[in-house]
Protein backbone atom coordinates (compact mmCIF):
# COMPACT_ATOMS: atom_id res chain seq x y z
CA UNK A 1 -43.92 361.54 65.80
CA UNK A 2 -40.33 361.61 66.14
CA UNK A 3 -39.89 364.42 63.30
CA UNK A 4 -42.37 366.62 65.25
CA UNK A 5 -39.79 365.87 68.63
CA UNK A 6 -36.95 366.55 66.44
CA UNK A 7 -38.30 369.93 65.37
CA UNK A 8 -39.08 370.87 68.88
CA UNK A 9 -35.06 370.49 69.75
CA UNK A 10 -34.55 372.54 66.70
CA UNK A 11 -36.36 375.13 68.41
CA UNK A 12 -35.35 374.58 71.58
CA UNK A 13 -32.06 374.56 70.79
CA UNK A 14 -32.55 377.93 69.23
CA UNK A 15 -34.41 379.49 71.82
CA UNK A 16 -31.87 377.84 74.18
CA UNK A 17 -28.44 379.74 72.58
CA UNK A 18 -30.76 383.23 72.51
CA UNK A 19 -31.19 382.80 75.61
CA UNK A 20 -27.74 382.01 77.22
CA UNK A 21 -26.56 385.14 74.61
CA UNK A 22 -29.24 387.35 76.39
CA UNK A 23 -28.39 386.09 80.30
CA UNK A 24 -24.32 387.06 79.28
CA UNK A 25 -25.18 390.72 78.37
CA UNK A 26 -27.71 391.22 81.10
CA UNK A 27 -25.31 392.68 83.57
CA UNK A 28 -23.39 395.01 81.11
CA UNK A 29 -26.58 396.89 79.45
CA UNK A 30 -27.81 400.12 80.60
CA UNK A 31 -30.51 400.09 83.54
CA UNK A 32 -33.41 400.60 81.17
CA UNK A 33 -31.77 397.89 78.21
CA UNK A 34 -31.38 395.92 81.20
CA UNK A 35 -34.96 395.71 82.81
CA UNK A 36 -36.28 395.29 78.98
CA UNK A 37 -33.70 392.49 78.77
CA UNK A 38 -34.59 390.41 81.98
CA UNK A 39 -38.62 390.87 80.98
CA UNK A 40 -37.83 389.53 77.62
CA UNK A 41 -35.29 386.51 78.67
CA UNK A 42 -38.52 385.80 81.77
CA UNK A 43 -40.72 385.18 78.60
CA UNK A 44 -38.20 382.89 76.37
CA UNK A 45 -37.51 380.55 79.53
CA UNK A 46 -41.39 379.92 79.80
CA UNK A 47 -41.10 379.38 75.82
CA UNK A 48 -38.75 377.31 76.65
CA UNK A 49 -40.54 375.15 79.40
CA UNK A 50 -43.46 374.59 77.18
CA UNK A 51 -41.44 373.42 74.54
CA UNK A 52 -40.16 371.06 77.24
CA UNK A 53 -43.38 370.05 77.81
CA UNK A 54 -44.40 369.29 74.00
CA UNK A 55 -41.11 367.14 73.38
CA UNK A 56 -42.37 365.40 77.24
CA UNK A 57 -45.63 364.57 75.92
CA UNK A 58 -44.27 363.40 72.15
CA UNK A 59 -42.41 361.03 74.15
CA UNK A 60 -45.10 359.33 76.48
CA UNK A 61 -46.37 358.91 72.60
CA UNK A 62 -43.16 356.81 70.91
CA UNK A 63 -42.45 353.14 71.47
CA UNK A 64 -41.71 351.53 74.39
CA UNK A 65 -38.78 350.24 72.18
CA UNK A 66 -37.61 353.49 71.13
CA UNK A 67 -38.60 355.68 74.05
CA UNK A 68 -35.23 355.15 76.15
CA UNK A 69 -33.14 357.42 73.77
CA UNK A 70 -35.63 360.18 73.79
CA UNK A 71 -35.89 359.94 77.70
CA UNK A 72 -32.46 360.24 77.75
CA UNK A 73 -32.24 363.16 75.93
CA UNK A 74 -35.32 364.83 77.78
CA UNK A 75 -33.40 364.44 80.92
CA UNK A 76 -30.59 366.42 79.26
CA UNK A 77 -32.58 369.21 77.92
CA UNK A 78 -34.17 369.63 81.44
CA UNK A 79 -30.64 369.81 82.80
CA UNK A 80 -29.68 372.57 80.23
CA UNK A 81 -32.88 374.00 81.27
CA UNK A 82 -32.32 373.91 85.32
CA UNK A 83 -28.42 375.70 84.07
CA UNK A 84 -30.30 377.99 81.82
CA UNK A 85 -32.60 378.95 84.82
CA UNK A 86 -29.74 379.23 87.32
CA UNK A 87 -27.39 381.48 85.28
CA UNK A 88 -30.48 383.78 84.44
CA UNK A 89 -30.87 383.99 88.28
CA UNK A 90 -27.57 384.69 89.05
CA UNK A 91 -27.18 387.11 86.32
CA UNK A 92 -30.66 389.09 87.62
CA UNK A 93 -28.56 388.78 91.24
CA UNK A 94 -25.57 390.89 89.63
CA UNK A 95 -28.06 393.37 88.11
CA UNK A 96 -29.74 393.44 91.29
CA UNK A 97 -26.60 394.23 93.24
CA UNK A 98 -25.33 396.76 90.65
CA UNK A 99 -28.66 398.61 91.02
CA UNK A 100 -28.11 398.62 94.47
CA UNK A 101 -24.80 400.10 93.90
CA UNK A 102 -26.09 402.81 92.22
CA UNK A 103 -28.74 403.46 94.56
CA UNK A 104 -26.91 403.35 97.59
CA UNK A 105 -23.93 405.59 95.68
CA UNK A 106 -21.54 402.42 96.66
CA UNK A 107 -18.14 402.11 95.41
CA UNK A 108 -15.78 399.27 95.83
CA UNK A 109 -14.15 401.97 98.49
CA UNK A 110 -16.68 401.62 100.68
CA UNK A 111 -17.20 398.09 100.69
CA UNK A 112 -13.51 398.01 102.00
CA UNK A 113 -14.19 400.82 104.47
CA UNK A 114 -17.73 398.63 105.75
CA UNK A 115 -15.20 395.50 106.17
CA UNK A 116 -12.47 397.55 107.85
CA UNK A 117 -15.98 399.23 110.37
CA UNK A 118 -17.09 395.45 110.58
CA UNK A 119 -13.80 393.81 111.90
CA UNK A 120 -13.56 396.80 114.73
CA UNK A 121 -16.55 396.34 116.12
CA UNK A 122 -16.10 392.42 116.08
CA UNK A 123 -13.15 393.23 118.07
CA UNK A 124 -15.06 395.44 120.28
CA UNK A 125 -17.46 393.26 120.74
CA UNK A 126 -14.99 390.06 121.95
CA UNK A 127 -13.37 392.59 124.14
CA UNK A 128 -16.96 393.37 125.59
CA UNK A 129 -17.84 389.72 125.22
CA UNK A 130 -14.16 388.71 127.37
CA UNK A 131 -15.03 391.44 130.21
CA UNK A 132 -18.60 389.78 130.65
CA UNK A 133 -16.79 386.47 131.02
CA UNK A 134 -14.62 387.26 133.50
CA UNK A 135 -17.26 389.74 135.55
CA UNK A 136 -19.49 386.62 135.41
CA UNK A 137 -16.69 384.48 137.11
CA UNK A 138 -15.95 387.01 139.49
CA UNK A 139 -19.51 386.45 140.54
CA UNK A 140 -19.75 383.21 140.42
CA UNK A 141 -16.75 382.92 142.99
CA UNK A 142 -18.32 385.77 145.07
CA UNK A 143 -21.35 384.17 145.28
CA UNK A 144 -19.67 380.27 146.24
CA UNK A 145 -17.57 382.44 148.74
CA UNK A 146 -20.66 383.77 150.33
CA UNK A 147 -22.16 380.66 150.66
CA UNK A 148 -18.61 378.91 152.47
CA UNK A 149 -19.21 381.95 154.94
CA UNK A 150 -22.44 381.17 155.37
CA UNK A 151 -21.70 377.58 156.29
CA UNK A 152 -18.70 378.67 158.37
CA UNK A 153 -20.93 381.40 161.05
CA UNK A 154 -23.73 378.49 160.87
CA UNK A 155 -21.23 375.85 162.43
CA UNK A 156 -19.43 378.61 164.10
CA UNK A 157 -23.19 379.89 165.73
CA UNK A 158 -23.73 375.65 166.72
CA UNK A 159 -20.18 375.43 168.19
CA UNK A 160 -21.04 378.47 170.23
CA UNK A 161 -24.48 377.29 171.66
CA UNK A 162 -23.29 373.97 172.51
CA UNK A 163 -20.27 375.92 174.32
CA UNK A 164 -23.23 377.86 176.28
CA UNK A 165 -24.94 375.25 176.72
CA UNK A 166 -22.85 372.85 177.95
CA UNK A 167 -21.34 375.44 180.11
CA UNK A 168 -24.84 376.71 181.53
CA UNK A 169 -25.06 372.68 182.45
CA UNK A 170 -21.90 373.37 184.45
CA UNK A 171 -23.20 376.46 186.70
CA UNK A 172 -26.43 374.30 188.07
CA UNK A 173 -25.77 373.66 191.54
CA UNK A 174 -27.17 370.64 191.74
CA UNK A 175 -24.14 369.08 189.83
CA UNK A 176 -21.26 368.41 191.65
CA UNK A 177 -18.08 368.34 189.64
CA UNK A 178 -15.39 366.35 191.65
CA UNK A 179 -12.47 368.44 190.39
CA UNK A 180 -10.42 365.58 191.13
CA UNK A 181 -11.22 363.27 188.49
CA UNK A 182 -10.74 366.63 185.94
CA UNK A 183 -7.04 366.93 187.00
């Protein structure tokens, strides 16, 4: 059993170093090389998982005794598999963005001139941001002003009808004010 795992890292290691040779020239091949290229590497990696799986299930078949070595080196194959998997991704990102590129007609001039567009209106919009702050204060103050004169005329409208009142209790006839307890 362990000559049939051992030929399944031969081939994995193989089909590992064709592929990491394959994800480094993605990015610098032609756009039709390059398509080809990414369909082809898409079919090695799932090669390459199945061959994970075999060497997984030969394994589950050794030893107890001698199983822990194997494990160990399953767990670094899957490893080099998750790297494997990530650089392929990021390569397919660069080919993705240098397609865009050529799509869109964009140079690295125009990224510079989108940055320079990008940090005015940033500014414009904390300017905009600043004036809606302090318009929003103003207000706030207008409105805590209105309600202080609106407390003020209410005590100012009591004061006055307890003036009229009290002074309409002073024109009754019936009272009579001895003026000289007053003075």
């Amino acid at each position: 059993m362990s000559s049939d795992f051992e030929g399944f890292e031969q081939d994995f290691a193989v089909l590992t170093a064709e592929i990491t040779s394959k994800i480094a020239r993605v990015p610098r091949l032609p756009p039709d090389e390059k398509k080809q290229m990414v369909a082809n590497v898409e079919k090695q990696l799932e090669e390459a998982k199945e061959l994970l799986e075999q060497m997984d299930l030969e394994v589950r078949e050794i030893p107890p005794q001698s199983r822990g070595m194997y494990s160990n080196r399953m767990r670094s194959y899957k490893q080099e598999m998750g790297k494997l998997e990530a650089d392929f991704k990021r390569s397919r990102i660069a080919y993705s963005d240098e397609v865009r590129n050529e799509l869109l007609g964009d140079d690295g001039n125009s990224s510079e001139s989108q940055r320079a567009h990008l940090l005015d209106n940033t500014e414009r919009l904390e300017r905009s941001s600043r004036r809606l702050e302090a318009g929003y204060q103003i207000a706030v103050e207008t409105a805590q002003n209105g309600m202080w004169e609106n407390r003020l005329s209410k005590c100012a409208n009591s004061i006055v009808t307890c003036l009229q009142l009290n002074f309409n209790q002073l024109k009754k006839p019936h009272i009579a004010i001895n003026w000289h307890y007053l003075l």
